[in-house]
N, C-alpha and C. Protein backbone atom coordinates (compact mmCIF):
# COMPACT_ATOMS: atom_id res chain seq x y z
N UNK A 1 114.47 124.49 -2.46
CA UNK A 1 114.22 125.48 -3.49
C UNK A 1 115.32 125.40 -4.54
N UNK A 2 115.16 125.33 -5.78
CA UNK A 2 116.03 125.04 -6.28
C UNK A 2 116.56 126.41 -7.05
N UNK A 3 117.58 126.92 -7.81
CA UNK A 3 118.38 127.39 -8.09
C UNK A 3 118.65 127.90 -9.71
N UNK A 4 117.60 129.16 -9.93
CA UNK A 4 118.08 129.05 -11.43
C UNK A 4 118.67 130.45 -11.89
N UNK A 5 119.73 130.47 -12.78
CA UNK A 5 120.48 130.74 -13.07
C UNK A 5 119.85 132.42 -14.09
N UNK A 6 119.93 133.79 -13.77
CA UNK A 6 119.77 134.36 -14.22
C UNK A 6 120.61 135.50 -15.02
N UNK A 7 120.41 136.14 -16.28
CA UNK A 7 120.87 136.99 -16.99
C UNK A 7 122.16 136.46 -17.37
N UNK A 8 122.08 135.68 -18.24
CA UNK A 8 123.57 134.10 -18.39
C UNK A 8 124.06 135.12 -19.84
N UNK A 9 123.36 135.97 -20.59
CA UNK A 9 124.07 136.72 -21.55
C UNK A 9 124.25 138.11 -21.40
N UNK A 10 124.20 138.83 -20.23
CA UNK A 10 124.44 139.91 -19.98
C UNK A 10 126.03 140.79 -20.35
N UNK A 11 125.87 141.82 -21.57
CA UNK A 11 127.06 141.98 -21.69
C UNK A 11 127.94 141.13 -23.12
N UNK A 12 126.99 140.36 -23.69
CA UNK A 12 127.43 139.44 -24.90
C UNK A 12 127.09 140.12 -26.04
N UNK A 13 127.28 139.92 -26.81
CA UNK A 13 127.02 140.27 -27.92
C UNK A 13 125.91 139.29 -28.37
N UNK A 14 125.43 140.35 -29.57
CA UNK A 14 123.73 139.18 -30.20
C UNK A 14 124.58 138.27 -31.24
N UNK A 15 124.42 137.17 -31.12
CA UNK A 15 124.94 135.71 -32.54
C UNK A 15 123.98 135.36 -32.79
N UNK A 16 124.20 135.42 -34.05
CA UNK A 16 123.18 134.47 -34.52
C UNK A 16 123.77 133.58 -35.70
N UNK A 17 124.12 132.24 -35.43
CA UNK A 17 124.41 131.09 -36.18
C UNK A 17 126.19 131.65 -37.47
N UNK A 18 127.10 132.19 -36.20
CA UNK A 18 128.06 132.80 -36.50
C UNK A 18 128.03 134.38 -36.84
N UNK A 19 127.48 135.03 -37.11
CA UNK A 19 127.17 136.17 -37.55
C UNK A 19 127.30 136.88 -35.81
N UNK A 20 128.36 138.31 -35.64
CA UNK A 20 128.50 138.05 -34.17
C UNK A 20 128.14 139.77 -34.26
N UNK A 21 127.16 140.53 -33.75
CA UNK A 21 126.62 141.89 -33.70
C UNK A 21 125.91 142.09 -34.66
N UNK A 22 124.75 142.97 -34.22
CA UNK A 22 123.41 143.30 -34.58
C UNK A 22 123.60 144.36 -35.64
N UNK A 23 124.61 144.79 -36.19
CA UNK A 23 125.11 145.46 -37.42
C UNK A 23 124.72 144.26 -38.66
N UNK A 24 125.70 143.21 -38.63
CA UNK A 24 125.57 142.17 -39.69
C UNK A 24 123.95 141.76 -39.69
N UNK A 25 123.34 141.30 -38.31
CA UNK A 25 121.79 140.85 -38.74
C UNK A 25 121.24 141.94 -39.26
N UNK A 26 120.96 143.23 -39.05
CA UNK A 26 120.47 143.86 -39.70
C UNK A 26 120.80 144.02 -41.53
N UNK A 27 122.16 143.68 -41.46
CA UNK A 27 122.45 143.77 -42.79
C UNK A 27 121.77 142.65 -43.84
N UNK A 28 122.02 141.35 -42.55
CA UNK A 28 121.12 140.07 -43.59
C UNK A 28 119.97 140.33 -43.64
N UNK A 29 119.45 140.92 -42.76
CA UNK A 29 117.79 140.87 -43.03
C UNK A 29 117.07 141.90 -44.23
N UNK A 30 118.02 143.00 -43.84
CA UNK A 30 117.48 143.80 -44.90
C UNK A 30 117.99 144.21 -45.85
N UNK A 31 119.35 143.06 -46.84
CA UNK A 31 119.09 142.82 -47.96
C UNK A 31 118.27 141.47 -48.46
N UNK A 32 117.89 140.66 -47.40
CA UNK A 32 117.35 139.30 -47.91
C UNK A 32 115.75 140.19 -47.80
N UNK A 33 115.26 141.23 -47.26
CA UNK A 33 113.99 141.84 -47.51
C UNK A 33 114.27 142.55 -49.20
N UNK A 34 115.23 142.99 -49.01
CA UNK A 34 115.73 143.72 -50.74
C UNK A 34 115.17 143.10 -51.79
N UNK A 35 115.99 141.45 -51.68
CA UNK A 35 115.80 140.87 -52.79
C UNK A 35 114.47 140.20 -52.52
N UNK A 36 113.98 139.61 -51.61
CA UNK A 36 112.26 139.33 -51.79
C UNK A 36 111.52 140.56 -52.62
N UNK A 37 111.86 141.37 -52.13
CA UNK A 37 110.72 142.84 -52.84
C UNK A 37 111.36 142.85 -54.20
N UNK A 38 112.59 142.47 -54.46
CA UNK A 38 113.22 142.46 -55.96
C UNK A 38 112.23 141.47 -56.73
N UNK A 39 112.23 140.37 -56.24
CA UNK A 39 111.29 139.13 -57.05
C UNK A 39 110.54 139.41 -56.99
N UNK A 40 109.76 140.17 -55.71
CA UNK A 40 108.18 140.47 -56.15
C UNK A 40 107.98 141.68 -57.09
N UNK A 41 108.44 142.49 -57.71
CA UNK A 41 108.54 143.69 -58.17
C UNK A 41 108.57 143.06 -59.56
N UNK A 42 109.49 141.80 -59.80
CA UNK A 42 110.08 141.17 -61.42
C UNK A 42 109.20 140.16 -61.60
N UNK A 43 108.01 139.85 -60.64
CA UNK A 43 106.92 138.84 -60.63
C UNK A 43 105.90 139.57 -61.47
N UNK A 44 105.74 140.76 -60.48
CA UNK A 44 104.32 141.60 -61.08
C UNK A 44 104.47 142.32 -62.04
N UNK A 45 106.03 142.59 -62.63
CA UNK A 45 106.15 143.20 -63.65
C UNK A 45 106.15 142.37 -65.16
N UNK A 46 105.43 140.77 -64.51
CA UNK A 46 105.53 140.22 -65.39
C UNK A 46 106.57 139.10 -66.09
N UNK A 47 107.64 139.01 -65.71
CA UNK A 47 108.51 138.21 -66.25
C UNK A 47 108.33 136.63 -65.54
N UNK A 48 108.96 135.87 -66.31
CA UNK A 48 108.63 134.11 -66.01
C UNK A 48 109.14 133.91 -64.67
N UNK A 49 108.45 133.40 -63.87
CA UNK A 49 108.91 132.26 -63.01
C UNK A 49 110.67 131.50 -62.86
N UNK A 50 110.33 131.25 -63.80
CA UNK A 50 111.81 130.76 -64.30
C UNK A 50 112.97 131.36 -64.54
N UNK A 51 112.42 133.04 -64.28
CA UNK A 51 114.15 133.51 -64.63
C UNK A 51 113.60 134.81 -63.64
N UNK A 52 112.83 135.06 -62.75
CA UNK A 52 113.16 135.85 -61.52
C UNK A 52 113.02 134.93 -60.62
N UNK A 53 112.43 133.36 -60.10
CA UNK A 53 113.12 132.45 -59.02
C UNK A 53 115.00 132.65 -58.80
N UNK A 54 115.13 131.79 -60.04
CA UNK A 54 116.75 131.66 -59.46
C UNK A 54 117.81 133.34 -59.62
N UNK A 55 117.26 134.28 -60.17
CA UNK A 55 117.68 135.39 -59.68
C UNK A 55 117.59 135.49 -58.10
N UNK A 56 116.56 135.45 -57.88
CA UNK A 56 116.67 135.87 -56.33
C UNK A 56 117.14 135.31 -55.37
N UNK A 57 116.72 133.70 -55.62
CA UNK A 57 117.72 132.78 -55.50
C UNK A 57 119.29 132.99 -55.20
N UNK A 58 119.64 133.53 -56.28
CA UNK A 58 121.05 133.69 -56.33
C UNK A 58 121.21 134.91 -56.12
N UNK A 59 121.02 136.28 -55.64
CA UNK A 59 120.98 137.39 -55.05
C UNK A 59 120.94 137.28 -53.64
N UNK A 60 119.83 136.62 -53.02
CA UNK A 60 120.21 135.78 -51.43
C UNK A 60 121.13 135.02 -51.25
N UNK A 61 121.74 134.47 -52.10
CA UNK A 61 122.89 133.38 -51.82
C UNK A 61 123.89 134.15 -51.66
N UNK A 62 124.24 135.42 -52.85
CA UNK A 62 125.34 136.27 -52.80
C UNK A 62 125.20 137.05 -51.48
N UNK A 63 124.16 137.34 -51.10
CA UNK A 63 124.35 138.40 -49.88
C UNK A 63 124.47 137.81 -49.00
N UNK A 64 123.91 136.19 -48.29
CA UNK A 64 124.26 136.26 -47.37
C UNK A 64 125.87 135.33 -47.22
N UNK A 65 125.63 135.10 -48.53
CA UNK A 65 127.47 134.67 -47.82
C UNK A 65 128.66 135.80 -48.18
N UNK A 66 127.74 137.32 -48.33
CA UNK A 66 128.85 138.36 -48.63
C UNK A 66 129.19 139.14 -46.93
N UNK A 67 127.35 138.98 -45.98
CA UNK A 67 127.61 139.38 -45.02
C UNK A 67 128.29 138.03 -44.15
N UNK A 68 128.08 137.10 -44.21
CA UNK A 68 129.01 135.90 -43.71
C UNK A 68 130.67 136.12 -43.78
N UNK A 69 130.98 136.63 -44.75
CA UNK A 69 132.35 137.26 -44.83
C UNK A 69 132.62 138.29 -44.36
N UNK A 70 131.59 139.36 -44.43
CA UNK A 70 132.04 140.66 -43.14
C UNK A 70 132.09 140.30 -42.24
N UNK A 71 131.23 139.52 -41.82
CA UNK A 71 131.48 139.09 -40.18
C UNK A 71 132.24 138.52 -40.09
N UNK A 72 132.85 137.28 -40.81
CA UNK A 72 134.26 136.97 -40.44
C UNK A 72 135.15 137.64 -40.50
N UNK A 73 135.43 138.74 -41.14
CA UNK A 73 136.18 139.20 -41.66
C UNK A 73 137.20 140.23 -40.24
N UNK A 74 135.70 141.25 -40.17
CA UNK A 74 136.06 142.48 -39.19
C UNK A 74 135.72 142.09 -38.22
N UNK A 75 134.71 141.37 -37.88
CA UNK A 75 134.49 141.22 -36.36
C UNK A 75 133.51 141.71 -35.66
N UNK A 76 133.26 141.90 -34.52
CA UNK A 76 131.79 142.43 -34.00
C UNK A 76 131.55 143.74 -34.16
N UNK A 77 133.05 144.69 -34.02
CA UNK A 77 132.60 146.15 -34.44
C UNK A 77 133.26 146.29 -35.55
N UNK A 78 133.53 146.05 -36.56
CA UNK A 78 134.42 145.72 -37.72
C UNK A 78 133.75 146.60 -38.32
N UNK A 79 132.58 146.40 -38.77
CA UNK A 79 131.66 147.18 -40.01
C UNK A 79 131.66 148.66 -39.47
N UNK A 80 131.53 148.72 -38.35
CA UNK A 80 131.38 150.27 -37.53
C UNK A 80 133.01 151.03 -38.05
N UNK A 81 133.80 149.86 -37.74
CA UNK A 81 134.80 150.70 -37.34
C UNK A 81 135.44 151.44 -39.08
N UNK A 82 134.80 150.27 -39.68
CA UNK A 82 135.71 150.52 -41.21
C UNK A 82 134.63 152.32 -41.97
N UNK A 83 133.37 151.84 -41.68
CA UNK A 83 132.58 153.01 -41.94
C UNK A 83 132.89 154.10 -41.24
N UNK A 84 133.56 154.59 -40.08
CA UNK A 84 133.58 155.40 -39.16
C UNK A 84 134.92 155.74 -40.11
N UNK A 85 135.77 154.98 -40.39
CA UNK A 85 137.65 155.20 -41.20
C UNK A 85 136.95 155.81 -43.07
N UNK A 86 136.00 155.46 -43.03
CA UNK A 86 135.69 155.89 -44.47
C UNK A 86 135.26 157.43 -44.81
N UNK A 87 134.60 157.77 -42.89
CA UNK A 87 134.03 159.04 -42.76
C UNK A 87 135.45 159.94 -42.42
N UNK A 88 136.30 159.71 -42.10
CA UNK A 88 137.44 160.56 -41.56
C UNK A 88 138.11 161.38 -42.87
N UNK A 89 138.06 162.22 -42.57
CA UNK A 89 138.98 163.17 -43.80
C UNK A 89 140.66 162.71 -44.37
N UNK A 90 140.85 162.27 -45.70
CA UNK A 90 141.93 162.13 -46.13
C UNK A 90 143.38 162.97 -45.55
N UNK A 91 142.88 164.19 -45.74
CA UNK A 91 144.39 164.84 -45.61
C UNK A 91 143.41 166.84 -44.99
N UNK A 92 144.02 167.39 -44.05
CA UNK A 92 143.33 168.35 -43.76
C UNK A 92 143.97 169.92 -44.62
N UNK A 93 143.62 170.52 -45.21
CA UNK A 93 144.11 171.45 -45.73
C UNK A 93 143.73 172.81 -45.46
N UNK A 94 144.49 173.84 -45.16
CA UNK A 94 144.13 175.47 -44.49
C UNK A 94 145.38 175.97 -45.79
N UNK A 95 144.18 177.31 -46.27
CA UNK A 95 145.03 177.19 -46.88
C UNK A 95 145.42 179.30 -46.47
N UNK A 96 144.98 179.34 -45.44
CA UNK A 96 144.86 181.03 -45.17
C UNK A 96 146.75 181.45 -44.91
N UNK A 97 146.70 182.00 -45.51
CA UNK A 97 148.59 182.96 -45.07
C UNK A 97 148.45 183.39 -44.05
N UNK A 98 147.49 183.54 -42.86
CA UNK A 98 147.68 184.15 -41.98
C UNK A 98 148.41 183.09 -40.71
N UNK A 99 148.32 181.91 -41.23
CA UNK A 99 149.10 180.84 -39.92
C UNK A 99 150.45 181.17 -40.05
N UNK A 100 151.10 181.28 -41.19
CA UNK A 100 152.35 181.43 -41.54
C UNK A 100 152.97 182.80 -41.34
N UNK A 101 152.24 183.80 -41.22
CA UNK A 101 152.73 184.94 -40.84
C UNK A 101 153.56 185.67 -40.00
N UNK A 102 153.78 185.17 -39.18
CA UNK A 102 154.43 185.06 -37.97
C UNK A 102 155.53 184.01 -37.17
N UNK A 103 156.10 183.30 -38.37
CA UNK A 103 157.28 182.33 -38.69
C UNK A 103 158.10 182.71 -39.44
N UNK A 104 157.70 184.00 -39.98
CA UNK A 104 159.02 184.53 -40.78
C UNK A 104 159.79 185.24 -39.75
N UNK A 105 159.50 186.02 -38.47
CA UNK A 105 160.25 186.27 -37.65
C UNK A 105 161.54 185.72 -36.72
């Protein structure tokens, strides 16, 4: 009976062709859905061939080598972690006299 090898990625993270957590694929996919619906939107609205191709063209090129750089950048929870630091409050401020009241003693 021979011997095969089960659940060999259990615990890994999703890659896909460097891109390392399912944050970044979602990000490629759904700006490279963005800019398809961009060209189709600048198709039916009429404009040439010739100048909404290499727009979009070059709108997919920019995004995915912008999320190619997040992912290198931060790492598998990188994007989480920087959005989670963006949500945190600068500086906390109270501004009631009643904390202080009782330090003048």
């Amino acid at each position: 009976m021979s011997h095969y090898p089960l659940n060999k990625g259990v615990n890994k993270p999703v890659e896909f062709k460097g891109l390392v957590g399912s944050r970044y694929l979602f990000l490629l996919l759904g700006g490279l859905g963005g800019v398809f619906l961009g060209y189709i939107a600048l198709y039916v609205a009429g404009l040439s061939s010739y100048l909404t191709l290499p727009l979009a063209i070059g709108g997919g090129f920019f995004w995915v080598t912008r999320v190619f750089a997040l992912s290198s950048r931060y790492g598998e929870h990188g994007a989480m972690k920087q959005q989670a630091k963006s949500r945190q409050p600068k500086r906390i401020v109270n501004r009631t006299p009643r904390l202080f009241k009782d330090l003048k003693r």
